[in-house]
Protein backbone atom coordinates (compact mmCIF):
# COMPACT_ATOMS: atom_id res chain seq x y z
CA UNK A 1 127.24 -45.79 41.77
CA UNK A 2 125.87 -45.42 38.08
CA UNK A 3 127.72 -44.23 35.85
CA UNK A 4 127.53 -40.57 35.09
CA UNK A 5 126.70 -41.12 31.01
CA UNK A 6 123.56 -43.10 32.29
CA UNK A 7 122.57 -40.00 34.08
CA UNK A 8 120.74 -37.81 31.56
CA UNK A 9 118.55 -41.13 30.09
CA UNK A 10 117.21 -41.42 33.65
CA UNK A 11 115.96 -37.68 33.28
CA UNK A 12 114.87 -37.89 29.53
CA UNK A 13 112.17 -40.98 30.37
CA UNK A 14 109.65 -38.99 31.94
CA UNK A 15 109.67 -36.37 29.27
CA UNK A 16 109.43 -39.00 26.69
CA UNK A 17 106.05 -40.14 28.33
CA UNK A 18 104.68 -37.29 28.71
CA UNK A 19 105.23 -36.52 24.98
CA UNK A 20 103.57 -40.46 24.03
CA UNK A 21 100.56 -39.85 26.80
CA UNK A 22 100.14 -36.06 24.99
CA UNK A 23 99.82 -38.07 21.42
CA UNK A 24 97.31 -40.90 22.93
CA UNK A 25 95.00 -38.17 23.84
CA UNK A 26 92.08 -38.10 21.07
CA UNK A 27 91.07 -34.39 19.61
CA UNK A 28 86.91 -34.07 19.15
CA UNK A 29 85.79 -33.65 15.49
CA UNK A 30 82.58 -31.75 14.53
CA UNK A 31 79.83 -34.55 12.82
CA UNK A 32 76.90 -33.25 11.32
CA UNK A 33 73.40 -33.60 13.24
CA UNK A 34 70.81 -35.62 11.53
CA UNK A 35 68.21 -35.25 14.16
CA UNK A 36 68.47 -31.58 13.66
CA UNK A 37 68.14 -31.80 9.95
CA UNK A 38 64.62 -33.37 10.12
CA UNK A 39 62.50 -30.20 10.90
CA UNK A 40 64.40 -28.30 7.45
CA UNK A 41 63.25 -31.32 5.33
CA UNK A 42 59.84 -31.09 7.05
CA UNK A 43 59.27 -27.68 6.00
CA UNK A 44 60.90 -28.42 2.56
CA UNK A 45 58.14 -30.55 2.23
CA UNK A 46 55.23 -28.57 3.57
CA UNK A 47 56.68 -25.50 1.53
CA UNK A 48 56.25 -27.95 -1.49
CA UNK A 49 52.87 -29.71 -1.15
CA UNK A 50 51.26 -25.90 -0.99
CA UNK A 51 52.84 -24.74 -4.18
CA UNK A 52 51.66 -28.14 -5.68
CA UNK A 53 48.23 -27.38 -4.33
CA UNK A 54 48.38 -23.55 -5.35
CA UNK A 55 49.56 -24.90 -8.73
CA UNK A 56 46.32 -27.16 -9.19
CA UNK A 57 43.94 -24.64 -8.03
CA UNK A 58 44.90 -22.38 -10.31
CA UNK A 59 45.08 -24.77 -13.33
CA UNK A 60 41.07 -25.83 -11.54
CA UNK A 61 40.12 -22.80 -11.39
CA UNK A 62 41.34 -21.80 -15.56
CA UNK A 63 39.29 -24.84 -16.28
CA UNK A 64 36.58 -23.96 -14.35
CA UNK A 65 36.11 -20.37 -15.90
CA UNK A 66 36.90 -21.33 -19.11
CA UNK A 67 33.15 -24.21 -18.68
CA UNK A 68 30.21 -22.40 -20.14
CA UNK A 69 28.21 -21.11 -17.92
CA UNK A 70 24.98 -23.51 -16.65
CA UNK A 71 21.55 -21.64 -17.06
CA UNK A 72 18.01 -22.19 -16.38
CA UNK A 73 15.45 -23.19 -19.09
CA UNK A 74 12.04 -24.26 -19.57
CA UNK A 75 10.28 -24.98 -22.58
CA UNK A 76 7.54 -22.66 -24.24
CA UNK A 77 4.48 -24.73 -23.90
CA UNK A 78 0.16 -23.63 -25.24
CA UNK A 79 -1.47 -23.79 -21.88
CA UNK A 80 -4.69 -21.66 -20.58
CA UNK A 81 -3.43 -18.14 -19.49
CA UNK A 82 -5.84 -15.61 -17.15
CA UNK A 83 -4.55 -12.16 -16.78
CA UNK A 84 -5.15 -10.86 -13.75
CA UNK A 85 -4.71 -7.30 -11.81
CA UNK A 86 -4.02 -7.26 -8.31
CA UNK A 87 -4.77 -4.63 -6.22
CA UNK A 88 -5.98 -3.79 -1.95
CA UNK A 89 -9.13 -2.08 -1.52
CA UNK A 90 -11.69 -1.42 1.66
CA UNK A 91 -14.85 -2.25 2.71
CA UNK A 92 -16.99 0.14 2.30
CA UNK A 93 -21.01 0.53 2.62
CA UNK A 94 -22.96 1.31 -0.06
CA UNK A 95 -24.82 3.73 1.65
CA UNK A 96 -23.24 5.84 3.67
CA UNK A 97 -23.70 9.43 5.20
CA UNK A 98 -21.37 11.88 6.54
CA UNK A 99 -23.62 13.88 9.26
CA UNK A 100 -22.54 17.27 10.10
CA UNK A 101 -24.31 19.82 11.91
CA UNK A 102 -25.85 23.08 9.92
CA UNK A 103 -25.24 25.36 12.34
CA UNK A 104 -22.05 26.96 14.70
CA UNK A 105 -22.03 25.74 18.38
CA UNK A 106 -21.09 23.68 21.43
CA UNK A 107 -21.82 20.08 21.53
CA UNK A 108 -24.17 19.55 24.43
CA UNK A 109 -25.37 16.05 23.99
CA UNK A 110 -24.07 13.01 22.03
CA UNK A 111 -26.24 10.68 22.99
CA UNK A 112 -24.64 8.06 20.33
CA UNK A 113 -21.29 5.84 20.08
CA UNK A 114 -19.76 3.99 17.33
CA UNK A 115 -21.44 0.55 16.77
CA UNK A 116 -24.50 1.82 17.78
CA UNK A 117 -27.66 1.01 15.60
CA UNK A 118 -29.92 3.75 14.67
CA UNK A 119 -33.43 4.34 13.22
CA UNK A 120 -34.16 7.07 10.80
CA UNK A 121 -35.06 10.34 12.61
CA UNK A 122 -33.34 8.82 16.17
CA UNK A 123 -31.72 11.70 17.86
CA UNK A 124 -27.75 12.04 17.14
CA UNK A 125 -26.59 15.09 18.49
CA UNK A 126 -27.53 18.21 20.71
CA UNK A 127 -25.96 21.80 19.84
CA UNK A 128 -26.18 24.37 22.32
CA UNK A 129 -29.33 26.52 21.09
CA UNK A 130 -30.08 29.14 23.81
CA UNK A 131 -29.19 31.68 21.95
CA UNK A 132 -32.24 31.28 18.85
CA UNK A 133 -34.49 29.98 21.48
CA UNK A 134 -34.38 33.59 22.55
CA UNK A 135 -34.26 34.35 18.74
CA UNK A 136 -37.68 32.45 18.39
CA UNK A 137 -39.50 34.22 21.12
CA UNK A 138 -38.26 37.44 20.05
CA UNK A 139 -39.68 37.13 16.39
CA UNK A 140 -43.05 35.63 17.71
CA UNK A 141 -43.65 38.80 20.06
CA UNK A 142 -42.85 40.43 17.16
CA UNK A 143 -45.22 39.13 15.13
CA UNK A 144 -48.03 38.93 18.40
CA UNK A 145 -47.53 42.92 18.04
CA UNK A 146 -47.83 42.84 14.16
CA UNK A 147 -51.09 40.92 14.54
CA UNK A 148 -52.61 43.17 16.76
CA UNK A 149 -51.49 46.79 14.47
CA UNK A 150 -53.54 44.66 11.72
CA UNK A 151 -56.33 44.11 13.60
CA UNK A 152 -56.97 47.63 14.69
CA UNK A 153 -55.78 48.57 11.56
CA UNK A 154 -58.80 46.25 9.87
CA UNK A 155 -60.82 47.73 12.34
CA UNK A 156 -60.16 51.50 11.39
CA UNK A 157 -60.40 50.31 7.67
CA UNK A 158 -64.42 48.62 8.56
CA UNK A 159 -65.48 51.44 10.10
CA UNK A 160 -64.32 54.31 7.59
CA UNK A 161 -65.83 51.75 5.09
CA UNK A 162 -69.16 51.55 6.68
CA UNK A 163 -69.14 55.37 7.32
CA UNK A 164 -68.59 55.79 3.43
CA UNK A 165 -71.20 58.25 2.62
CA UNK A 166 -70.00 60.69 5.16
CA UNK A 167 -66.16 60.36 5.49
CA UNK A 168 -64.23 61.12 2.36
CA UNK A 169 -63.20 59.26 -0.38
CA UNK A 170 -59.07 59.86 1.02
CA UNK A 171 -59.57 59.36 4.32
CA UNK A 172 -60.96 55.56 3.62
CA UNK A 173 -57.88 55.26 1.12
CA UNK A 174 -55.46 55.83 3.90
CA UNK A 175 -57.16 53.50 6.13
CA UNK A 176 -56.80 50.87 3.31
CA UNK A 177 -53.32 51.96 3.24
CA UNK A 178 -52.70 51.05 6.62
CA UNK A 179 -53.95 48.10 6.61
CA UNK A 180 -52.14 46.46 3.69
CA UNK A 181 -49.38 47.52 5.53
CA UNK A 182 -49.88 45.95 8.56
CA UNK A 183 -50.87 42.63 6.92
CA UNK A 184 -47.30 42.97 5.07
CA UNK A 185 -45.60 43.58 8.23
CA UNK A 186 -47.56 40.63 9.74
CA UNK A 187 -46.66 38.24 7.07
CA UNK A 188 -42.68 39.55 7.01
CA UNK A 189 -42.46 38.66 10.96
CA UNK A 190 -44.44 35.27 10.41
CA UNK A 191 -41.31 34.47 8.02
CA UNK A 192 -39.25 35.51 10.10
CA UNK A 193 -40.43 33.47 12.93
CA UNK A 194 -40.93 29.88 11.17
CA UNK A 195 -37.00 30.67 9.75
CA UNK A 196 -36.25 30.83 13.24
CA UNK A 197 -38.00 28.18 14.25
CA UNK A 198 -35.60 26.05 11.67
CA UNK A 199 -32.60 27.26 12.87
CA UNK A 200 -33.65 25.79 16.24
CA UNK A 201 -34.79 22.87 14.92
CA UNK A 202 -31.01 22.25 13.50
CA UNK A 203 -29.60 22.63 16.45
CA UNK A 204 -31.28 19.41 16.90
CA UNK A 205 -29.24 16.68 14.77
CA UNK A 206 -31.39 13.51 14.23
CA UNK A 207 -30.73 10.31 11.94
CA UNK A 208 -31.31 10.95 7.96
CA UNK A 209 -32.11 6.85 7.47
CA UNK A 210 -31.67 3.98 10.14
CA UNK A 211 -28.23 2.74 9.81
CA UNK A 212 -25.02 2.13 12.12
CA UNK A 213 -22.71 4.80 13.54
CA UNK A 214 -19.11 3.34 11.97
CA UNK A 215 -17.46 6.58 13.09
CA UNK A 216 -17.45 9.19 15.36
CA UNK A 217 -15.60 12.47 14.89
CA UNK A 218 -16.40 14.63 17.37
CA UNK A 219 -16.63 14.98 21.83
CA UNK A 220 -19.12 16.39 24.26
CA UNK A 221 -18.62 20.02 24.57
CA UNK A 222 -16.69 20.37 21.10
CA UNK A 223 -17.03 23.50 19.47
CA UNK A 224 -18.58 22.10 16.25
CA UNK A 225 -19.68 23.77 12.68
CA UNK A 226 -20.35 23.17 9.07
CA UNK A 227 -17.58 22.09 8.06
CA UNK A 228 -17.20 19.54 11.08
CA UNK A 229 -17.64 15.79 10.18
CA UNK A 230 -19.88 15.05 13.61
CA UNK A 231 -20.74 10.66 12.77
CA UNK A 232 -20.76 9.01 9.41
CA UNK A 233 -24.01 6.34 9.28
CA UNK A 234 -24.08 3.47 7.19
CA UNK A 235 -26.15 0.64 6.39
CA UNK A 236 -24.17 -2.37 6.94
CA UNK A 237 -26.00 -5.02 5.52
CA UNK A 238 -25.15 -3.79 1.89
CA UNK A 239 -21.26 -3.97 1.17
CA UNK A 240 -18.67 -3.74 -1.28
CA UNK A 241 -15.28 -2.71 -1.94
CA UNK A 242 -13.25 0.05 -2.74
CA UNK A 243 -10.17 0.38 -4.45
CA UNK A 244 -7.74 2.50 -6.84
CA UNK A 245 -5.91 1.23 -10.35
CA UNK A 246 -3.00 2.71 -11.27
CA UNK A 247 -3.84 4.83 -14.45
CA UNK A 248 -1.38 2.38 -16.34
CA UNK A 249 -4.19 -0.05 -16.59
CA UNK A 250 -7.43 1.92 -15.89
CA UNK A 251 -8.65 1.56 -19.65
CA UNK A 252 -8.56 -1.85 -19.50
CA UNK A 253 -11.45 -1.85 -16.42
CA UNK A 254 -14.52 -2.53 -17.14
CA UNK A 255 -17.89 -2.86 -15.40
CA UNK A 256 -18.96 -6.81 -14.42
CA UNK A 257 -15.41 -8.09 -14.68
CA UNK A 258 -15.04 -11.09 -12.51
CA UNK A 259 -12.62 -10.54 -9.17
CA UNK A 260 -11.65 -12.93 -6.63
CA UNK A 261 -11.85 -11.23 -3.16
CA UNK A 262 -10.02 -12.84 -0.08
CA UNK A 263 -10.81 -10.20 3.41
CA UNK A 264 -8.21 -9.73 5.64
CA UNK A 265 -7.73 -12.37 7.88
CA UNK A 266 -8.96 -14.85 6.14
CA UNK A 267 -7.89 -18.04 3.31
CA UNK A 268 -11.02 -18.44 1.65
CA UNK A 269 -11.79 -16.03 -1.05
CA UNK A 270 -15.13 -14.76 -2.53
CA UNK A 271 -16.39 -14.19 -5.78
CA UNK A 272 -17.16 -10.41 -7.05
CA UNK A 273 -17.76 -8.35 -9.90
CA UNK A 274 -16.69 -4.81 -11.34
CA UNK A 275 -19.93 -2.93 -9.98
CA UNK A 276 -18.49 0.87 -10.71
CA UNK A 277 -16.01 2.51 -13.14
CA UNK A 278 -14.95 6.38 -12.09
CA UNK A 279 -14.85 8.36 -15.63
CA UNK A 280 -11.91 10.21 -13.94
CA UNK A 281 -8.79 9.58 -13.09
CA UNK A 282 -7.10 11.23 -9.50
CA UNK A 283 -4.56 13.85 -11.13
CA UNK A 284 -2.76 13.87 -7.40
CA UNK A 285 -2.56 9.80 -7.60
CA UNK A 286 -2.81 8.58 -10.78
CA UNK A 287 -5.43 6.53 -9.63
CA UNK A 288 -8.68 5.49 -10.94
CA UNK A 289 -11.68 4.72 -8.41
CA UNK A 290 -13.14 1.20 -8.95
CA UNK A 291 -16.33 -0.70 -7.01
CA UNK A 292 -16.32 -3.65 -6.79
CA UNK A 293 -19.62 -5.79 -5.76
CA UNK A 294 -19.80 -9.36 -3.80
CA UNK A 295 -21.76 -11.87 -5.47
CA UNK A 296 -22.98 -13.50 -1.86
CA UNK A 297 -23.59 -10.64 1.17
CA UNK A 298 -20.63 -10.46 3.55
CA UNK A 299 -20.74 -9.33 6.79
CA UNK A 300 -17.44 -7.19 7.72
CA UNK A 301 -16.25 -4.14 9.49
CA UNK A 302 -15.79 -0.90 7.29
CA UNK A 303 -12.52 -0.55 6.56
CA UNK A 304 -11.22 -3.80 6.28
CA UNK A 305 -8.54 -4.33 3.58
CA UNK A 306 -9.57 -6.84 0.66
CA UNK A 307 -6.44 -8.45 -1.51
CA UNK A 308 -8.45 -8.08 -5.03
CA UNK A 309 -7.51 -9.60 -8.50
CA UNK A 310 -9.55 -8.33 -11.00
CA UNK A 311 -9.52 -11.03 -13.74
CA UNK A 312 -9.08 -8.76 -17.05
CA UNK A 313 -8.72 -11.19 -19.16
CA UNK A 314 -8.91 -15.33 -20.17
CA UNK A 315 -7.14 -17.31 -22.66
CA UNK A 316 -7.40 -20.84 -23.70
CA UNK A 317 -3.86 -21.47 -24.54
CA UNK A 318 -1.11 -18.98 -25.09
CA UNK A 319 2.57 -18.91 -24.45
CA UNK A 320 4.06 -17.23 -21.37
CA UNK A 321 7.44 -16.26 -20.60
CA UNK A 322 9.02 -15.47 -16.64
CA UNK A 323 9.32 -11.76 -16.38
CA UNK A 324 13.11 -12.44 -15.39
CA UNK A 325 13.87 -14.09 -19.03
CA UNK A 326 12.60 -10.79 -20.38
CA UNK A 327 15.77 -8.51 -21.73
CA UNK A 328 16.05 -5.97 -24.68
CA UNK A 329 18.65 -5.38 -27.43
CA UNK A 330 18.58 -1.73 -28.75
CA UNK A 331 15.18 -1.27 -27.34
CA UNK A 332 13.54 -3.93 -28.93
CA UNK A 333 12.21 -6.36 -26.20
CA UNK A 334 13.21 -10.15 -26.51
CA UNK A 335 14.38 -13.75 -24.92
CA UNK A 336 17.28 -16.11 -25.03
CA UNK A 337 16.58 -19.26 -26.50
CA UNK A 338 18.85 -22.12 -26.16
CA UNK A 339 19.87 -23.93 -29.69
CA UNK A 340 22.65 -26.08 -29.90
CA UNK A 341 24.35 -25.20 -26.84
CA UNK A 342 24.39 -21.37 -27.46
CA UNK A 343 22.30 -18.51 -26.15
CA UNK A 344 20.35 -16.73 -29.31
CA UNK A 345 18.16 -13.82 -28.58
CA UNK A 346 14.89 -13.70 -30.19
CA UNK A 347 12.81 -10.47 -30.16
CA UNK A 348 9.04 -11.00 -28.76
CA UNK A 349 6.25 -9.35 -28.38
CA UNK A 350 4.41 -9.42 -24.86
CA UNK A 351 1.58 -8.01 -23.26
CA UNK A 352 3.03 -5.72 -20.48
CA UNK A 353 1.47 -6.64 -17.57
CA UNK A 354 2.03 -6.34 -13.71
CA UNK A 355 2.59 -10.18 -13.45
CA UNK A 356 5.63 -12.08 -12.76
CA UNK A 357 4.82 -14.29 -16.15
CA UNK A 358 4.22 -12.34 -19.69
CA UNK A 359 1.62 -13.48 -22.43
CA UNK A 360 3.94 -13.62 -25.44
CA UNK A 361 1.68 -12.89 -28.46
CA UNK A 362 4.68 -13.08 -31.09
CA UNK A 363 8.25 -14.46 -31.71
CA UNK A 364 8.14 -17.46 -29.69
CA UNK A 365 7.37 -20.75 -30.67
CA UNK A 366 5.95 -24.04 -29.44
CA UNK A 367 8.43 -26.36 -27.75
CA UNK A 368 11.57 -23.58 -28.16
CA UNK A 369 13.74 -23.77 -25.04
CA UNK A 370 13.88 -20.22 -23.44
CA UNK A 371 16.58 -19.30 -20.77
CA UNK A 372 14.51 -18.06 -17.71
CA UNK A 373 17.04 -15.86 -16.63
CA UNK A 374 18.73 -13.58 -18.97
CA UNK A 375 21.25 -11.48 -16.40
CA UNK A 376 24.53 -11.94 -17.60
CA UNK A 377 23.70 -13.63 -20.90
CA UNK A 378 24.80 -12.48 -24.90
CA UNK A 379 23.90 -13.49 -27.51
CA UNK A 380 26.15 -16.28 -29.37
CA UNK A 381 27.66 -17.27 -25.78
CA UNK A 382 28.02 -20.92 -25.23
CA UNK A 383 25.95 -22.33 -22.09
CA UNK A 384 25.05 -25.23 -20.56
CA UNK A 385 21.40 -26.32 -19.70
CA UNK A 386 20.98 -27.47 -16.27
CA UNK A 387 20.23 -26.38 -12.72
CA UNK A 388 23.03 -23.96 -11.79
C-alpha cells in the first residue's frame, strides 16, 4: 500500500497533461491574400493607362488646333474664257394657230385628233347650226317677198310713166316713191340674208393653212364659244425654241448670238442662234421672251424641253476665279490670296455672272495663288496649302 503523501501526485499527472496538450495546440493567424490582391492592381493599372491616354489626347488635340488650318488653292492662270447663260426652253413651231370657233354652240362633229395632218380649208369642227339654218330661210323669204313688192312696184311706176300725159304729175311721183322704197327694202333683206348666210358658214370650222393638230382642247358635244381654244395647228417642219431670261441679264441678249441646244433625251447637242428679242419684259415674271433658231431642221414634238446656253460672250484669255473663293470685306467684293503662308484678301473686280467660275477683270494677277474657298478664312490668318 502506497504511501498516502504519494497520493495527490498520482491525481495531479493528468491535470498536468492536459495543461502541456492545451499549450501544443497551434492558434490560426490571419495572412494576407495575394491572389486576391491581383484584380486591385489590375484596375490600378487600367485606371492609369486611360488617364495617360486622356492626358495625350488632350495635349494631341492642343497641338492639333493650335496647326494652321490646310486650305485649297489654285493658281490664277490667262486661259480662253466663254460666258455663257443657261437657261430651259420648248419647242415650239413657228407657225402656229390657235382655232376657235366664232360663234356660241354644241360641238356636233370633231372629225379631227391630235397628230393628225391637215390641209388648208380640211374640215375641223361641226357646231350645231339649226337654229340660223332657220335664220337663213327666214331672211331669204323675206327678201323673195321684197322682190316681188319691187316688181309690182316697178310695174305701177312703168305704167303711170307711160300714161304721163294723162295721169298727174303727183300721182307718178308717188309711184316713184314706192318704188325706191321697195328696191331699199330689197337690198336691206339681201344683206341681211348673205350675213346670215356667214353665220352659218361659221358654224362650219375648217383649216386656216395645212398643218398638224398638236392639241386638242375640246369633246364632242361640248358647249363651245369664242373664247374656247377648240385645236391649235402648226406646221411642224419649221421649229425653234422658246424660252424666258431672267430680267437680270435680258440687256445683255442679243439677236444671232450663238447657243448650244441639247433636246431632252438626248447627249448630242445642236447648234442655234438668237432668232427673236421681246422689247418687253413680263412684269408678273421678270422674264424676257427669247427665240431661238436651229441652224440644221430638227424634227421634235412641241413641247419638248431644250437645256440652252446662250454663249454671250468669248474671251481669248482672262483670269477666272471659283464662285466659292468669292467673299467681301465692308461690301467691297474680293479673294484670299496665299503669300508666305498667310491668307491676304485682295479686293477684285468680277463680272457677275450666273456661273460657278467669275471673269475677274481687275485685282488679280498672273500666277497669284488664290484660296478657292474662303468660308472660315481672315485676313492675316496663317494657313497651310494643301488638300484638306
Amino acid at each position: 500500500m502506497a504511501p498516502a503523501d504519494q497520493k495527490p501526485a498520482r491525481q495531479d499527472a493528468p491535470e498536468k497533461a492536459l495543461t502541456d496538450l492545451a499549450v501544443a495546440v497551434p492558434v490560426p493567424v490571419r495572412h494576407r491574400d495575394a491572389t486576391a490582391s491581383r484584380p486591385r492592381r489590375r484596375w490600378q493599372w487600367a485606371a492609369a493607362a486611360l488617364v495617360g491616354l486622356a492626358v495625350a489626347g488632350l495635349v494631341y488635340a492642343q497641338v492639333w488646333m493650335t496647326r494652321p488650318p490646310v486650305v485649297v488653292v489654285e493658281t490664277a492662270v490667262m486661259a480662253p474664257v466663254t460666258r455663257v447663260l443657261a437657261v430651259n426652253g420648248r419647242i415650239a413651231a413657228v407657225n402656229s394657230i390657235e382655232v376657235t370657233s366664232t360663234v356660241t354652240g354644241t360641238l356636233i362633229a370633231l372629225p379631227v385628233a391630235e397628230g393628225d395632218r391637215v390641209e388648208a380649208g380640211q374640215l375641223l369642227a361641226q357646231v350645231d347650226a339649226e337654229a340660223q339654218s332657220a335664220s337663213v330661210r327666214q331672211a331669204q323669204a323675206a327678201l323673195d317677198a321684197a322682190l316681188d313688192a319691187e316688181r309690182e312696184a316697178q310695174a305701177e311706176y312703168d305704167r303711170a310713166d307711160s300714161l304721163s300725159t294723162t295721169v298727174a304729175r303727183s300721182v307718178r311721183d308717188t309711184y316713184g316713191y314706192r318704188l325706191e322704197a321697195a328696191t331699199q327694202e330689197v337690198a336691206r333683206l339681201r344683206a341681211a340674208l348673205d350675213q346670215a348666210r356667214v353665220l352659218l358658214a361659221n358654224h362650219t370650222i375648217r383649216a386656216p393653212a395645212a398643218g398638224s393638230v398638236v392639241m386638242l382642247d375640246v369633246e364632242q358635244g361640248q358647249l363651245v364659244s369664242p373664247a374656247t381654244p377648240i385645236l391649235t395647228l402648226a406646221d411642224l417642219s419649221a421649229l425653234l425654241v422658246e424660252a424666258d431670261v431672267d430680267e437680270a441679264y435680258a440687256t445683255q441678249i442679243a439677236l444671232d448670238q450663238p447657243a448650244v441646244l441639247q433636246l431632252a433625251g438626248e447627249t448630242q447637242t445642236r447648234s442655234g442662234r438668237v432668232s427673236y428679242v421681246s422689247q418687253r419684259v413680263d412684269i408678273a415674271t421678270g422674264g424676257l421672251a427669247v427665240e431661238l433658231s436651229f441652224d440644221t431642221p430638227v424634227m421634235a414634238p412641241v413641247g419638248l424641253t431644250v437645256a440652252t446656253n446662250i454663249i454671250v460672250e468669248e474671251r481669248d484669255a482672262a483670269l477666272t476665279v471659283p464662285r466659292t473663293a468669292l467673299t467681301s470685306d465692308a461690301g467691297a467684293p474680293g479673294v484670299f490670296v496665299l503669300r508666305d503662308g498667310t491668307a491676304r484678301f485682295q479686293p477684285v473686280t468680277v463680272v457677275d455672272w450666273p456661273a460657278a467660275r467669275l471673269i475677274v477683270t481687275a485685282g488679280l494677277a498672273e500666277d497669284d495663288v488664290l484660296i478657292t474657298e474662303a468660308t472660315g478664312i481672315t485676313d492675316g490668318q496663317a494657313v497651310t496649302a494643301g488638300q484638306p
